[in-house]
C-alpha atoms as a PDB file:
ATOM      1  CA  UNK A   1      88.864  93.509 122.067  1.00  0.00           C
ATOM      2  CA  UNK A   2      90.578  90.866 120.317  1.00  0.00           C
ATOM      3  CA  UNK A   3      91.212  91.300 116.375  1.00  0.00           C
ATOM      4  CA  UNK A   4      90.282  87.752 115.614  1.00  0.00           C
ATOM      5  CA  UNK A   5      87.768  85.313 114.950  1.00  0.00           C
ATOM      6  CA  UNK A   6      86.576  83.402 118.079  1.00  0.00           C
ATOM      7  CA  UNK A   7      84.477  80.122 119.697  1.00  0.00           C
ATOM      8  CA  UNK A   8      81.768  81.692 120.046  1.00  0.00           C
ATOM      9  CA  UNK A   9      80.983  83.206 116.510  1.00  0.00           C
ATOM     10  CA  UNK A  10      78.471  81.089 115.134  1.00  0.00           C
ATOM     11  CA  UNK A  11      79.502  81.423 111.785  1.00  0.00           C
ATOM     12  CA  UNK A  12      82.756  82.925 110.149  1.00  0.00           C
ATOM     13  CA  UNK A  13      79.898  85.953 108.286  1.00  0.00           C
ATOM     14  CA  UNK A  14      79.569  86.676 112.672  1.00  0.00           C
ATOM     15  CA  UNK A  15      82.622  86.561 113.080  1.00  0.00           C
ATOM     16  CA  UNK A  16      83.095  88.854 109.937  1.00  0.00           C
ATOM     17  CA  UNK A  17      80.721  91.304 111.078  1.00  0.00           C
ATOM     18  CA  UNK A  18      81.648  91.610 114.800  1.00  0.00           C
ATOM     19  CA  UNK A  19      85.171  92.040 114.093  1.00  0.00           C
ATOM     20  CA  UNK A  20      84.821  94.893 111.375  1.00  0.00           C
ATOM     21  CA  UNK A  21      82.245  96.271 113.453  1.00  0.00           C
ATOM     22  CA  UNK A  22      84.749  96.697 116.254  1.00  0.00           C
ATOM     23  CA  UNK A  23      87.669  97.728 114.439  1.00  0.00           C
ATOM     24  CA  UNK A  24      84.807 100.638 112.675  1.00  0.00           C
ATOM     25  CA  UNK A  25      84.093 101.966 116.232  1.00  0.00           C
ATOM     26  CA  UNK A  26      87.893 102.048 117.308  1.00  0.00           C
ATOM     27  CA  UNK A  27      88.251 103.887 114.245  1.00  0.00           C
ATOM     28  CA  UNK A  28      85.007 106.201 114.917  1.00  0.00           C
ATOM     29  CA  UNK A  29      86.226 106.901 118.663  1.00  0.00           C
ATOM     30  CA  UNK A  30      89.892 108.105 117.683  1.00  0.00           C
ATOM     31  CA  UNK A  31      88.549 110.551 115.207  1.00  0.00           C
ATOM     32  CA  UNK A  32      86.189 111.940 117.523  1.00  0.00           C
ATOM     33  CA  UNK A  33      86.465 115.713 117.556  1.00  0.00           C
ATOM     34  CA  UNK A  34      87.365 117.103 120.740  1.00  0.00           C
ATOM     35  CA  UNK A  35      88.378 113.681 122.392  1.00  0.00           C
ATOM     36  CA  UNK A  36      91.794 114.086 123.880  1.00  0.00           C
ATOM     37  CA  UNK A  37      94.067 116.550 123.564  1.00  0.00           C
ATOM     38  CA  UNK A  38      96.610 117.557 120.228  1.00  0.00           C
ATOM     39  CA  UNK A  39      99.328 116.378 121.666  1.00  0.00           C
ATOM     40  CA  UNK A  40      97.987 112.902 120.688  1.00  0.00           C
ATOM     41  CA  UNK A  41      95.896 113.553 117.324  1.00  0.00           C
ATOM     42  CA  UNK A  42      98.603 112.336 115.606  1.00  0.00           C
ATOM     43  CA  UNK A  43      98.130 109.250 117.606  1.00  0.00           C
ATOM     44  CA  UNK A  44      94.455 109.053 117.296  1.00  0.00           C
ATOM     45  CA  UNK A  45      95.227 109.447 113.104  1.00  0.00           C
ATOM     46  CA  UNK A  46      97.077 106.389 113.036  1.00  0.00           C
ATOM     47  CA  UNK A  47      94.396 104.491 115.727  1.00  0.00           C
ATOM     48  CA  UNK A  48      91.989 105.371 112.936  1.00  0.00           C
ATOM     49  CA  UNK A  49      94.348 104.113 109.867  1.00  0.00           C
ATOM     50  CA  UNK A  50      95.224 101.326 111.152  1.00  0.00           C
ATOM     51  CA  UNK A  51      91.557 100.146 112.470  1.00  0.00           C
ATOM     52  CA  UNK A  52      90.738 101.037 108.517  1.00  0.00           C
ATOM     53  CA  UNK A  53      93.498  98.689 107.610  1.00  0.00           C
ATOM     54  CA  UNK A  54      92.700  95.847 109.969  1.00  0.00           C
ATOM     55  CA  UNK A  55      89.401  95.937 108.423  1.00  0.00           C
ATOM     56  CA  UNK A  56      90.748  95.661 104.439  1.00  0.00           C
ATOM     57  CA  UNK A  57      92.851  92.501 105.821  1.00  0.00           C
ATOM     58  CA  UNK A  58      89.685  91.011 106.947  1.00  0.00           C
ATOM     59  CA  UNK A  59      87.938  91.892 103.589  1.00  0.00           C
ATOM     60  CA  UNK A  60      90.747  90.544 101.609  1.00  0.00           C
ATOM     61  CA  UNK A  61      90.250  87.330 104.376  1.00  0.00           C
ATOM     62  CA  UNK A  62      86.856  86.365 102.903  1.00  0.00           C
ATOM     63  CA  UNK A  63      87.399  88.177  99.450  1.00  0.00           C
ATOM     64  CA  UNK A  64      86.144  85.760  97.278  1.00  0.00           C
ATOM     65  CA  UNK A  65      83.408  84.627  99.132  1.00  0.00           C
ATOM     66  CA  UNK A  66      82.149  88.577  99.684  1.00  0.00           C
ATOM     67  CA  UNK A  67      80.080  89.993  97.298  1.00  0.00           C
ATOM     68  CA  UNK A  68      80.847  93.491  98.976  1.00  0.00           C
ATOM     69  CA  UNK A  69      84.186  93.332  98.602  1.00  0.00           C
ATOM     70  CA  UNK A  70      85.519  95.817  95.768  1.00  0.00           C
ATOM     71  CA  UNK A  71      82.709  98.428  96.828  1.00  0.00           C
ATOM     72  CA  UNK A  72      83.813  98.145 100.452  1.00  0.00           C
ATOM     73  CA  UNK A  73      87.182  97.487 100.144  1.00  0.00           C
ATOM     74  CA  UNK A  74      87.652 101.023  97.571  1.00  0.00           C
ATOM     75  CA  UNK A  75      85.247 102.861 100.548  1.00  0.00           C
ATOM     76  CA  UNK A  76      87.660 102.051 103.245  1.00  0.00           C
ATOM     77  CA  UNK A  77      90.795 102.564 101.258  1.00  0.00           C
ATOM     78  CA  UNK A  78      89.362 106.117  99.900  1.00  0.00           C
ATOM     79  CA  UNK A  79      88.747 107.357 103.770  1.00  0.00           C
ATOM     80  CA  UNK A  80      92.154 106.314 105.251  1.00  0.00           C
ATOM     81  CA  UNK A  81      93.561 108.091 101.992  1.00  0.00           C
ATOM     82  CA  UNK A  82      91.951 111.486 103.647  1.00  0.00           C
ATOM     83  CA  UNK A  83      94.365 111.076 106.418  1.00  0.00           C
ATOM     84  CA  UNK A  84      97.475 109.827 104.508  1.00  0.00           C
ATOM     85  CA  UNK A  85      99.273 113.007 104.575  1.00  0.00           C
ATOM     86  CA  UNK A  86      99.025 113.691 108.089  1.00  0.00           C
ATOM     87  CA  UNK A  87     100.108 110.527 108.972  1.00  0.00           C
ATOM     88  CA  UNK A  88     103.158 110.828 106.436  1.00  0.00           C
ATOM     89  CA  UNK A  89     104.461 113.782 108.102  1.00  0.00           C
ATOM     90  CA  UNK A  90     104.490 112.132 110.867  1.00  0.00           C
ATOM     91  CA  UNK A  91     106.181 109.292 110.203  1.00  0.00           C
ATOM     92  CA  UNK A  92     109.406 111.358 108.448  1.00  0.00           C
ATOM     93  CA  UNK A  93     109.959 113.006 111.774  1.00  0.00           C
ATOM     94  CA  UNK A  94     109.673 109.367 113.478  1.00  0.00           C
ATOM     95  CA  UNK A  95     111.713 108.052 111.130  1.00  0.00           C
ATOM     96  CA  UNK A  96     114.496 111.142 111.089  1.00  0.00           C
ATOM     97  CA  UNK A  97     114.379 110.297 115.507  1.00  0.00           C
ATOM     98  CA  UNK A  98     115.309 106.841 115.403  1.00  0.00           C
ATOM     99  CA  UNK A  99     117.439 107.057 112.518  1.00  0.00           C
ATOM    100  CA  UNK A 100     119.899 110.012 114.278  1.00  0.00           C
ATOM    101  CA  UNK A 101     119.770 107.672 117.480  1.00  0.00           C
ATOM    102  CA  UNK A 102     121.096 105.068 115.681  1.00  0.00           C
ATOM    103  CA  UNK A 103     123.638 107.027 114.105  1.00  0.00           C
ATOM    104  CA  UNK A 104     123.975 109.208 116.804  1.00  0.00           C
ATOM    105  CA  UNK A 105     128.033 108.756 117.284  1.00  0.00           C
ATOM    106  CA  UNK A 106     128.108 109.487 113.237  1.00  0.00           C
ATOM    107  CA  UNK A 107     125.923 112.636 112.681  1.00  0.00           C
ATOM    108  CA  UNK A 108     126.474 115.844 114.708  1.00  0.00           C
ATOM    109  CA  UNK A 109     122.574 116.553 115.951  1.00  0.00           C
ATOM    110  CA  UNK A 110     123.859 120.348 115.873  1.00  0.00           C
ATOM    111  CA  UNK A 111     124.055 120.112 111.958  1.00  0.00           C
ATOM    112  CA  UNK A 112     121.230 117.716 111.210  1.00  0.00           C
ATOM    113  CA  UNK A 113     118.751 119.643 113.665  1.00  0.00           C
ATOM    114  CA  UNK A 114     117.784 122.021 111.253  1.00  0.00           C
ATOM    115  CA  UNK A 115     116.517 119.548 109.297  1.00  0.00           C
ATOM    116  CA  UNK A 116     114.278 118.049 111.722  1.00  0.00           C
ATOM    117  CA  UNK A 117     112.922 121.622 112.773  1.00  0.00           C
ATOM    118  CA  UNK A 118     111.484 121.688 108.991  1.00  0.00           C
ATOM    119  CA  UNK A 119     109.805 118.298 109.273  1.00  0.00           C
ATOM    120  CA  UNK A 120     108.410 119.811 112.347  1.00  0.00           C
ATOM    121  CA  UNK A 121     107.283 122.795 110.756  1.00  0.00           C
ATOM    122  CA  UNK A 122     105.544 120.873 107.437  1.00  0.00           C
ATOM    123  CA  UNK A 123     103.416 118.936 110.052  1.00  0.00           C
ATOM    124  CA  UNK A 124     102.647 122.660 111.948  1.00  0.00           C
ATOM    125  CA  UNK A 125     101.601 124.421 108.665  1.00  0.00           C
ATOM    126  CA  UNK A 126      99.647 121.246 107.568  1.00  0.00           C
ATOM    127  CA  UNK A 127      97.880 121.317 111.364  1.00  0.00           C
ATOM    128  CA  UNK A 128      96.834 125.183 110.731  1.00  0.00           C
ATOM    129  CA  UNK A 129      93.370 126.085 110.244  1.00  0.00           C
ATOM    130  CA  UNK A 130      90.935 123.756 110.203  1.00  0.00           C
ATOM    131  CA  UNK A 131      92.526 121.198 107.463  1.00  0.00           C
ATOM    132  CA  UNK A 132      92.807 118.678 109.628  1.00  0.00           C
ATOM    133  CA  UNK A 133      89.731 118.430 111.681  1.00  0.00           C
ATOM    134  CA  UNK A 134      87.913 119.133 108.276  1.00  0.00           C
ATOM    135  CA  UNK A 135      89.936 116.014 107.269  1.00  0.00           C
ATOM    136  CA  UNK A 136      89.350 113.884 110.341  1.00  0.00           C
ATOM    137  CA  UNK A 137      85.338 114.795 109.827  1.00  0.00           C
ATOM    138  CA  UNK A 138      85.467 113.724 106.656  1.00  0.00           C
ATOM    139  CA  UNK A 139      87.127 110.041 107.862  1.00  0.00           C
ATOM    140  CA  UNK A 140      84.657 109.649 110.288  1.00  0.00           C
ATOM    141  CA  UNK A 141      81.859 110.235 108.049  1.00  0.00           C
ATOM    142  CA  UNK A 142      82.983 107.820 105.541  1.00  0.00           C
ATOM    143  CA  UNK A 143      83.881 105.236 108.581  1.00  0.00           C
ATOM    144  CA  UNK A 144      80.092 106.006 109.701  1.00  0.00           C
ATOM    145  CA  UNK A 145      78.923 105.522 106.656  1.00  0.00           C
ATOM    146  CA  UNK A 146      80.679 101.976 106.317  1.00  0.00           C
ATOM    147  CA  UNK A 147      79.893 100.926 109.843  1.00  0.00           C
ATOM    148  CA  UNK A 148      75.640 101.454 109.459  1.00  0.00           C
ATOM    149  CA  UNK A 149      76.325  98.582 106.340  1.00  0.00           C
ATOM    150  CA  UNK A 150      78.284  95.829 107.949  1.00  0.00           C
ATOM    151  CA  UNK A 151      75.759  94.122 109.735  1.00  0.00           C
ATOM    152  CA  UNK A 152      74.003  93.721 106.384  1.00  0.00           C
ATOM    153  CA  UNK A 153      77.225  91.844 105.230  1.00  0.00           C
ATOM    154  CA  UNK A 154      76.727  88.432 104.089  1.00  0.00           C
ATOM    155  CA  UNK A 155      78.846  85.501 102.600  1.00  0.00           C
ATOM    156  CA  UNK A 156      78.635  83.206  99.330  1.00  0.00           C
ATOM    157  CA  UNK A 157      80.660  80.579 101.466  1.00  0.00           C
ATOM    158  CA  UNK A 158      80.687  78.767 105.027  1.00  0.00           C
ATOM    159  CA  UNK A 159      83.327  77.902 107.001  1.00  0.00           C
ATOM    160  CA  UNK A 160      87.025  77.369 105.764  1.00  0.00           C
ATOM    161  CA  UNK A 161      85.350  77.898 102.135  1.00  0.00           C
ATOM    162  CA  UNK A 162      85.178  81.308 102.820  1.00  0.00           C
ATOM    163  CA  UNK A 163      88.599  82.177 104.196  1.00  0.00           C
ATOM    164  CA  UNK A 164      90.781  79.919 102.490  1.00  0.00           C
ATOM    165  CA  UNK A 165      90.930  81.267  99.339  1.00  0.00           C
ATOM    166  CA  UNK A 166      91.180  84.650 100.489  1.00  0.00           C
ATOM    167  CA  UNK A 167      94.289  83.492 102.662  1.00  0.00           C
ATOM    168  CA  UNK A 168      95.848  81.409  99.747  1.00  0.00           C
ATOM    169  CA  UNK A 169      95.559  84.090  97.256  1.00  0.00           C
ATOM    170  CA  UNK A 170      97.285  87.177  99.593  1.00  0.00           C
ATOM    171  CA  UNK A 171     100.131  84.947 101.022  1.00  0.00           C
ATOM    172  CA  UNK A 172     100.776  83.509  97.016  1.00  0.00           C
ATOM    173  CA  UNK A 173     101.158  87.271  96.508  1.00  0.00           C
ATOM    174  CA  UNK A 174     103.052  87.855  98.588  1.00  0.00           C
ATOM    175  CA  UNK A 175     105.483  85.565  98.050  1.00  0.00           C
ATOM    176  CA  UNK A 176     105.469  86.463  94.331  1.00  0.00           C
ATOM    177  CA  UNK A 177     105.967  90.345  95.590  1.00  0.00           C
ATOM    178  CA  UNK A 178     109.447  88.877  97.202  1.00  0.00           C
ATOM    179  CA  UNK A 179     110.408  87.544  94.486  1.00  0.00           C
ATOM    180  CA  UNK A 180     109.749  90.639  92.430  1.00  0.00           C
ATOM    181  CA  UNK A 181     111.391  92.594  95.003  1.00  0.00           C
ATOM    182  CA  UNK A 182     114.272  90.885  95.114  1.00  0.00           C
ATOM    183  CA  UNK A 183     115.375  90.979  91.812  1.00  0.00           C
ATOM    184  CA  UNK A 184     114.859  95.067  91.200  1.00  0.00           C
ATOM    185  CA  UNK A 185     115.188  96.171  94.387  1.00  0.00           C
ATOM    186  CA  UNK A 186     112.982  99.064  93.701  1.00  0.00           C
ATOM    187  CA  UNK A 187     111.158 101.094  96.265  1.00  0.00           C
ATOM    188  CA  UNK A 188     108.225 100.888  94.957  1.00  0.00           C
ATOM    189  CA  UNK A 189     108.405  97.363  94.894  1.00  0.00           C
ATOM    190  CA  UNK A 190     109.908  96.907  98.025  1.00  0.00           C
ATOM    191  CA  UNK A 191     106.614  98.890  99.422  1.00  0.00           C
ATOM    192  CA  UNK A 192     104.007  96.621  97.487  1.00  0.00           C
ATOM    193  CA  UNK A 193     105.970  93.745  99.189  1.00  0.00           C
ATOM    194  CA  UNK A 194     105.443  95.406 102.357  1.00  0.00           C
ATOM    195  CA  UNK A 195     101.676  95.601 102.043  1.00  0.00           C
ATOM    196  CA  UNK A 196     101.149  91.632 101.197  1.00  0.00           C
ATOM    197  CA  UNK A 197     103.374  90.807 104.446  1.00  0.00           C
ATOM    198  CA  UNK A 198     101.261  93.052 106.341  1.00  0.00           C
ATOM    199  CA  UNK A 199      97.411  91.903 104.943  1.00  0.00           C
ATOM    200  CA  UNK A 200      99.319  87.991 105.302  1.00  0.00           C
ATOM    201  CA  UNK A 201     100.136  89.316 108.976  1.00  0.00           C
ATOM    202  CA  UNK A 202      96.715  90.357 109.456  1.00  0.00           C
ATOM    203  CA  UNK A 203      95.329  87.074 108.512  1.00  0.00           C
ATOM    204  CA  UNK A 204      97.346  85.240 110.809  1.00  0.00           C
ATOM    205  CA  UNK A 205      96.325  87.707 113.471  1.00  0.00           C
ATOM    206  CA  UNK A 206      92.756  86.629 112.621  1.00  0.00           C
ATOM    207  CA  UNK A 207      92.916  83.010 112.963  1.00  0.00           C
ATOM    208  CA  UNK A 208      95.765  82.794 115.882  1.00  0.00           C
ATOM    209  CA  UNK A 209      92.779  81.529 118.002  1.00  0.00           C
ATOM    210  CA  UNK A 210      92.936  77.838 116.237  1.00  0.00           C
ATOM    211  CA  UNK A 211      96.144  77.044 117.693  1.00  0.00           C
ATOM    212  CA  UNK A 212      97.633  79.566 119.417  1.00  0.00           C
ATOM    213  CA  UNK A 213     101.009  77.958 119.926  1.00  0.00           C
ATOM    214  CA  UNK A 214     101.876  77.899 116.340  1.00  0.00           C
ATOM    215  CA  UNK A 215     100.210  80.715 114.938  1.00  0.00           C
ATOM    216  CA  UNK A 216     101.720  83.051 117.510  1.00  0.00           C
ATOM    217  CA  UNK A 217     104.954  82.215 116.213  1.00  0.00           C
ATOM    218  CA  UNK A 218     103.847  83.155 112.257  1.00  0.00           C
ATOM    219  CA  UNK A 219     102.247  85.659 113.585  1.00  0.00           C
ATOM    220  CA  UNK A 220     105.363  87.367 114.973  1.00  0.00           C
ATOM    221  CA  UNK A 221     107.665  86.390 112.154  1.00  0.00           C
ATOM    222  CA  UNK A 222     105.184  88.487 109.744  1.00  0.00           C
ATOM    223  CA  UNK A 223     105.081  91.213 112.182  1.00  0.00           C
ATOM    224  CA  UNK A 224     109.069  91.631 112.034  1.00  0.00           C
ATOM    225  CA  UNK A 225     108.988  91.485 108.662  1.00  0.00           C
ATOM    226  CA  UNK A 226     105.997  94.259 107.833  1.00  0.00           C
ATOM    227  CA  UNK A 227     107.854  96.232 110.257  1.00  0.00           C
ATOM    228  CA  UNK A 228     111.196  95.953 108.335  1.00  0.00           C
ATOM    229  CA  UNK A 229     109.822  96.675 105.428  1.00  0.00           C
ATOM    230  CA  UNK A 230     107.759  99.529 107.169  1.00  0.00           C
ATOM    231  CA  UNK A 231     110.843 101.339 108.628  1.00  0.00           C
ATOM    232  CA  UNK A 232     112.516 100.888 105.077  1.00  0.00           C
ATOM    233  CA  UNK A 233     109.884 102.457 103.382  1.00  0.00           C
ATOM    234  CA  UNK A 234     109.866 105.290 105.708  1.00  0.00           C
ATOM    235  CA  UNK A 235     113.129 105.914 104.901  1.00  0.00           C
ATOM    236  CA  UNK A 236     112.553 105.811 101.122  1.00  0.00           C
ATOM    237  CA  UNK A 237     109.947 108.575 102.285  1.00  0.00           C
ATOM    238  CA  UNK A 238     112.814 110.643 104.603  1.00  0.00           C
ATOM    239  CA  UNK A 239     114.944 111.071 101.655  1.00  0.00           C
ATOM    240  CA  UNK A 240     112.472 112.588  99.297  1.00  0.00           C
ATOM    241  CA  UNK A 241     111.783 114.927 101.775  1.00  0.00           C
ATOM    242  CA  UNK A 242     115.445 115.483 102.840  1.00  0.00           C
ATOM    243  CA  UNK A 243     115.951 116.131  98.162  1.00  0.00           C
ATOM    244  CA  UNK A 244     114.504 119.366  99.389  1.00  0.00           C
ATOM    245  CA  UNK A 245     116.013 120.486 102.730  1.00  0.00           C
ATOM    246  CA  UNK A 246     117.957 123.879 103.397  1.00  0.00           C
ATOM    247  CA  UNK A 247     121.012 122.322 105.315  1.00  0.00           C
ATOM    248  CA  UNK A 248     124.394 122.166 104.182  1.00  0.00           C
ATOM    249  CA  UNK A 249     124.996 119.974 101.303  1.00  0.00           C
ATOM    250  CA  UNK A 250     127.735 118.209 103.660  1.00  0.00           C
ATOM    251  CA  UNK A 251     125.668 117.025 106.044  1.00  0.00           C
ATOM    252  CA  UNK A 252     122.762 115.941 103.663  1.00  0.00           C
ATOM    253  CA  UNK A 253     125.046 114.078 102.235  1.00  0.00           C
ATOM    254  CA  UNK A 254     126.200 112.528 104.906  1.00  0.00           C
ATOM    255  CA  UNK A 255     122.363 111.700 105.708  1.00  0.00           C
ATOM    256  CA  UNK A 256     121.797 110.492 102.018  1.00  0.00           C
ATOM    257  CA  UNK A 257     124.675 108.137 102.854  1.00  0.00           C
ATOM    258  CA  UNK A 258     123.398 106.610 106.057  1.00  0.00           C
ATOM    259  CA  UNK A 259     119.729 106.487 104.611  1.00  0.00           C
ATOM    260  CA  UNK A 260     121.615 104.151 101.594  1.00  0.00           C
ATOM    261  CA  UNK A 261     123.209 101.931 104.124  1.00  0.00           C
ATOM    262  CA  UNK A 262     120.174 101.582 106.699  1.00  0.00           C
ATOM    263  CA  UNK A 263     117.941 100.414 103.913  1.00  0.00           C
ATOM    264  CA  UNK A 264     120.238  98.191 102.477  1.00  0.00           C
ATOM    265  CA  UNK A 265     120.475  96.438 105.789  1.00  0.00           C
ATOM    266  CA  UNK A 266     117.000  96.447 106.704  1.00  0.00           C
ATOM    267  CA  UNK A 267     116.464  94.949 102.912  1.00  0.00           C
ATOM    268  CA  UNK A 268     119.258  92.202 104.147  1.00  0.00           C
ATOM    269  CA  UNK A 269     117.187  91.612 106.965  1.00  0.00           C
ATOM    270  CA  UNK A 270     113.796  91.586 105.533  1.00  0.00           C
ATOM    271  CA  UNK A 271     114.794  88.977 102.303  1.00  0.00           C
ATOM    272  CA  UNK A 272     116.262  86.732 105.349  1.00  0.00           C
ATOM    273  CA  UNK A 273     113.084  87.160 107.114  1.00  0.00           C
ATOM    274  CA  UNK A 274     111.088  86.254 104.136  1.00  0.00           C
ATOM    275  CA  UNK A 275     112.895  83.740 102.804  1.00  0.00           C
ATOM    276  CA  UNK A 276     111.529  81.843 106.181  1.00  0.00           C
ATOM    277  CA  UNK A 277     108.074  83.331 106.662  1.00  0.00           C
ATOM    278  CA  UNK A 278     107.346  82.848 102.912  1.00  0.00           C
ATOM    279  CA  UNK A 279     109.005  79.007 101.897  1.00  0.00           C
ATOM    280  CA  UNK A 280     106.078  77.140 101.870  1.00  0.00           C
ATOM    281  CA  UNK A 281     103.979  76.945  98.841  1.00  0.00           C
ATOM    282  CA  UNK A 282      99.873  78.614  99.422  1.00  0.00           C
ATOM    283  CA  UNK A 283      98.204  74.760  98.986  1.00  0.00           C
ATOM    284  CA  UNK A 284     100.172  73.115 101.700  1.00  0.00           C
ATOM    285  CA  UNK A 285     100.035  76.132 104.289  1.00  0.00           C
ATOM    286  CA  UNK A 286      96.398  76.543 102.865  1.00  0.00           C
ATOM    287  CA  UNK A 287      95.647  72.960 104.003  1.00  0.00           C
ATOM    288  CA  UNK A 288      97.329  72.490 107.341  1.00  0.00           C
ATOM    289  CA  UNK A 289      96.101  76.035 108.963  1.00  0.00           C
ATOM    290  CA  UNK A 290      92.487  74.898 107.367  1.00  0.00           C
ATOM    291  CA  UNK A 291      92.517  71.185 109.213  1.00  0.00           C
ATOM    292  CA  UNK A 292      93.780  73.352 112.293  1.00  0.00           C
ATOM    293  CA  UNK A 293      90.636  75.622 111.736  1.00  0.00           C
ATOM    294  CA  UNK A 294      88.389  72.702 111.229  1.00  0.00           C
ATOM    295  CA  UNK A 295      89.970  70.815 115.274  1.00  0.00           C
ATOM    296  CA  UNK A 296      89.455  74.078 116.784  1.00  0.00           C
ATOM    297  CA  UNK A 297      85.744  74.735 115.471  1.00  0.00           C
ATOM    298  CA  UNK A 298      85.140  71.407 116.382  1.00  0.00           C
ATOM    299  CA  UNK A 299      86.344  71.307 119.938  1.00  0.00           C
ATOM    300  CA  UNK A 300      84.189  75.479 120.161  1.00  0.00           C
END
């Protein structure tokens, strides 16, 4: 299964359809109760997010040309939300792992374990009962729901008509989320940044097919970047969490510290990243990945 449009959709509203239909049943499948084992329902959770996800940066593709889109759009963002937390605690313990790796000849592990025993223990209490089947159920009934409408989906546009201003107006924004990023430096903005790269990502994921030996490349170069900003924002997330941890105030500290210095180097990274990925203006980019689209639908 490829996420991206192909040769042999006959129309980009196909292609539309076939690809959120597949990206709905990966979702679907993951969050089948009973499938697998728990050791990897934590995996399946994010299978299921990120299908979700894949399928908003394909609605925000063909956004203005979709008549659907706010209804559809709110429907998928409203059943990953179900899922959110599980996923978040998660991701704290993922992030506390490759952080003390990193810093491994820095932190004692004897000192900071306790720490990571409690992020173990909020997933365990969160896993108790039946909260999250009941919330994987409820994901897979709103997926369900979703999936039984998309073959019903239709477009106002044809062709480059109806992806080029949806690809225009996320990569503008997120260039204009850099920019705001850069000058406060703010979490919160450094996360909405984060999201822009990734649905920008996503889009260049969905057209690599027109000429594979440039898009790969852009392709890549947003997928460092969403995943710089990703592991930044995860630690923005760890030290919340860490505000509220029984260890000694010494070695939080000393974790505070490192969290401080990783994400100002990851931000280093990211703004150099970005500076690249992001230099050229939405008309121009617009216009050559649109004659690109319009040689390769040609030659299918």
């Amino acid at each position: 299964m490829s996420y991206s449009f192909k040769s042999s959709d006959a129309d980009v509203a196909a292609g539309l359809r076939r690809t959120a239909g597949e990206q709905l049943d990966t979702a679907l499948a993951a969050l089948e109760i009973g499938r697998g084992t728990d050791d990897d329902m934590h995996e399946r959770i994010h299978t299921a997010r990120k299908s979700a996800k894949k399928v908003r940066g394909l609605l925000r593709l063909v956004r203005p040309a979709f008549p659907d889109y706010k209804a559809e759009n709110r429907a998928l963002r409203d059943a990953a939300r179900v899922l959110s937390p599980m996923r978040d605690l998660t991701a704290r313990i993922e992030s506390y792992d490759w952080l003390t790796e990193r810093y491994s000849d820095a932190l004692d592990r004897r000192r900071t374990g306790p720490f990571r025993a409690e992020l173990t223990r909020d997933r365990t209490t969160a896993e108790g009962g039946n909260e999250i089947t009941d919330r994987m159920m409820t994901m897979a009934d709103a997926v369900r729901a979703i999936r039984q409408r998309v073959d019903d989906w239709t477009l106002a546009e044809k062709d480059w008509d109806a992806l080029g201003p949806g690809m225009a107006k996320t990569y503008d924004r997120a260039r204009g989320a850099m920019a705001v990023a850069a000058d406060t430096g703010a979490a919160d903005d450094m996360h909405d940044w984060r999201k822009r790269v990734k649905y920008h990502w996503y889009h260049a994921r969905l057209l690599k097919k027109t000429w594979p030996v440039m898009m790969d490349a852009h392709r890549d170069a947003a997928d460092t970047l969403s995943e710089l900003l990703g592991d930044e924002h995860d630690l923005v997330e760890l030290d919340k969490r860490l505000a509220r941890a029984t260890i000694a105030d010494d070695i939080a500290q000393q974790l505070r510290g490192i969290i401080v210095d990783e994400r100002k180097r990851l931000g280093s990274l990211a703004f150099s990243q970005g500076a690249f990925l992001l230099a050229e203006k939405p008309k121009p980019l617009v216009k050559r990945w649109g004659t690109w689209w319009g040689l390769w639908r040609e030659g299918a």
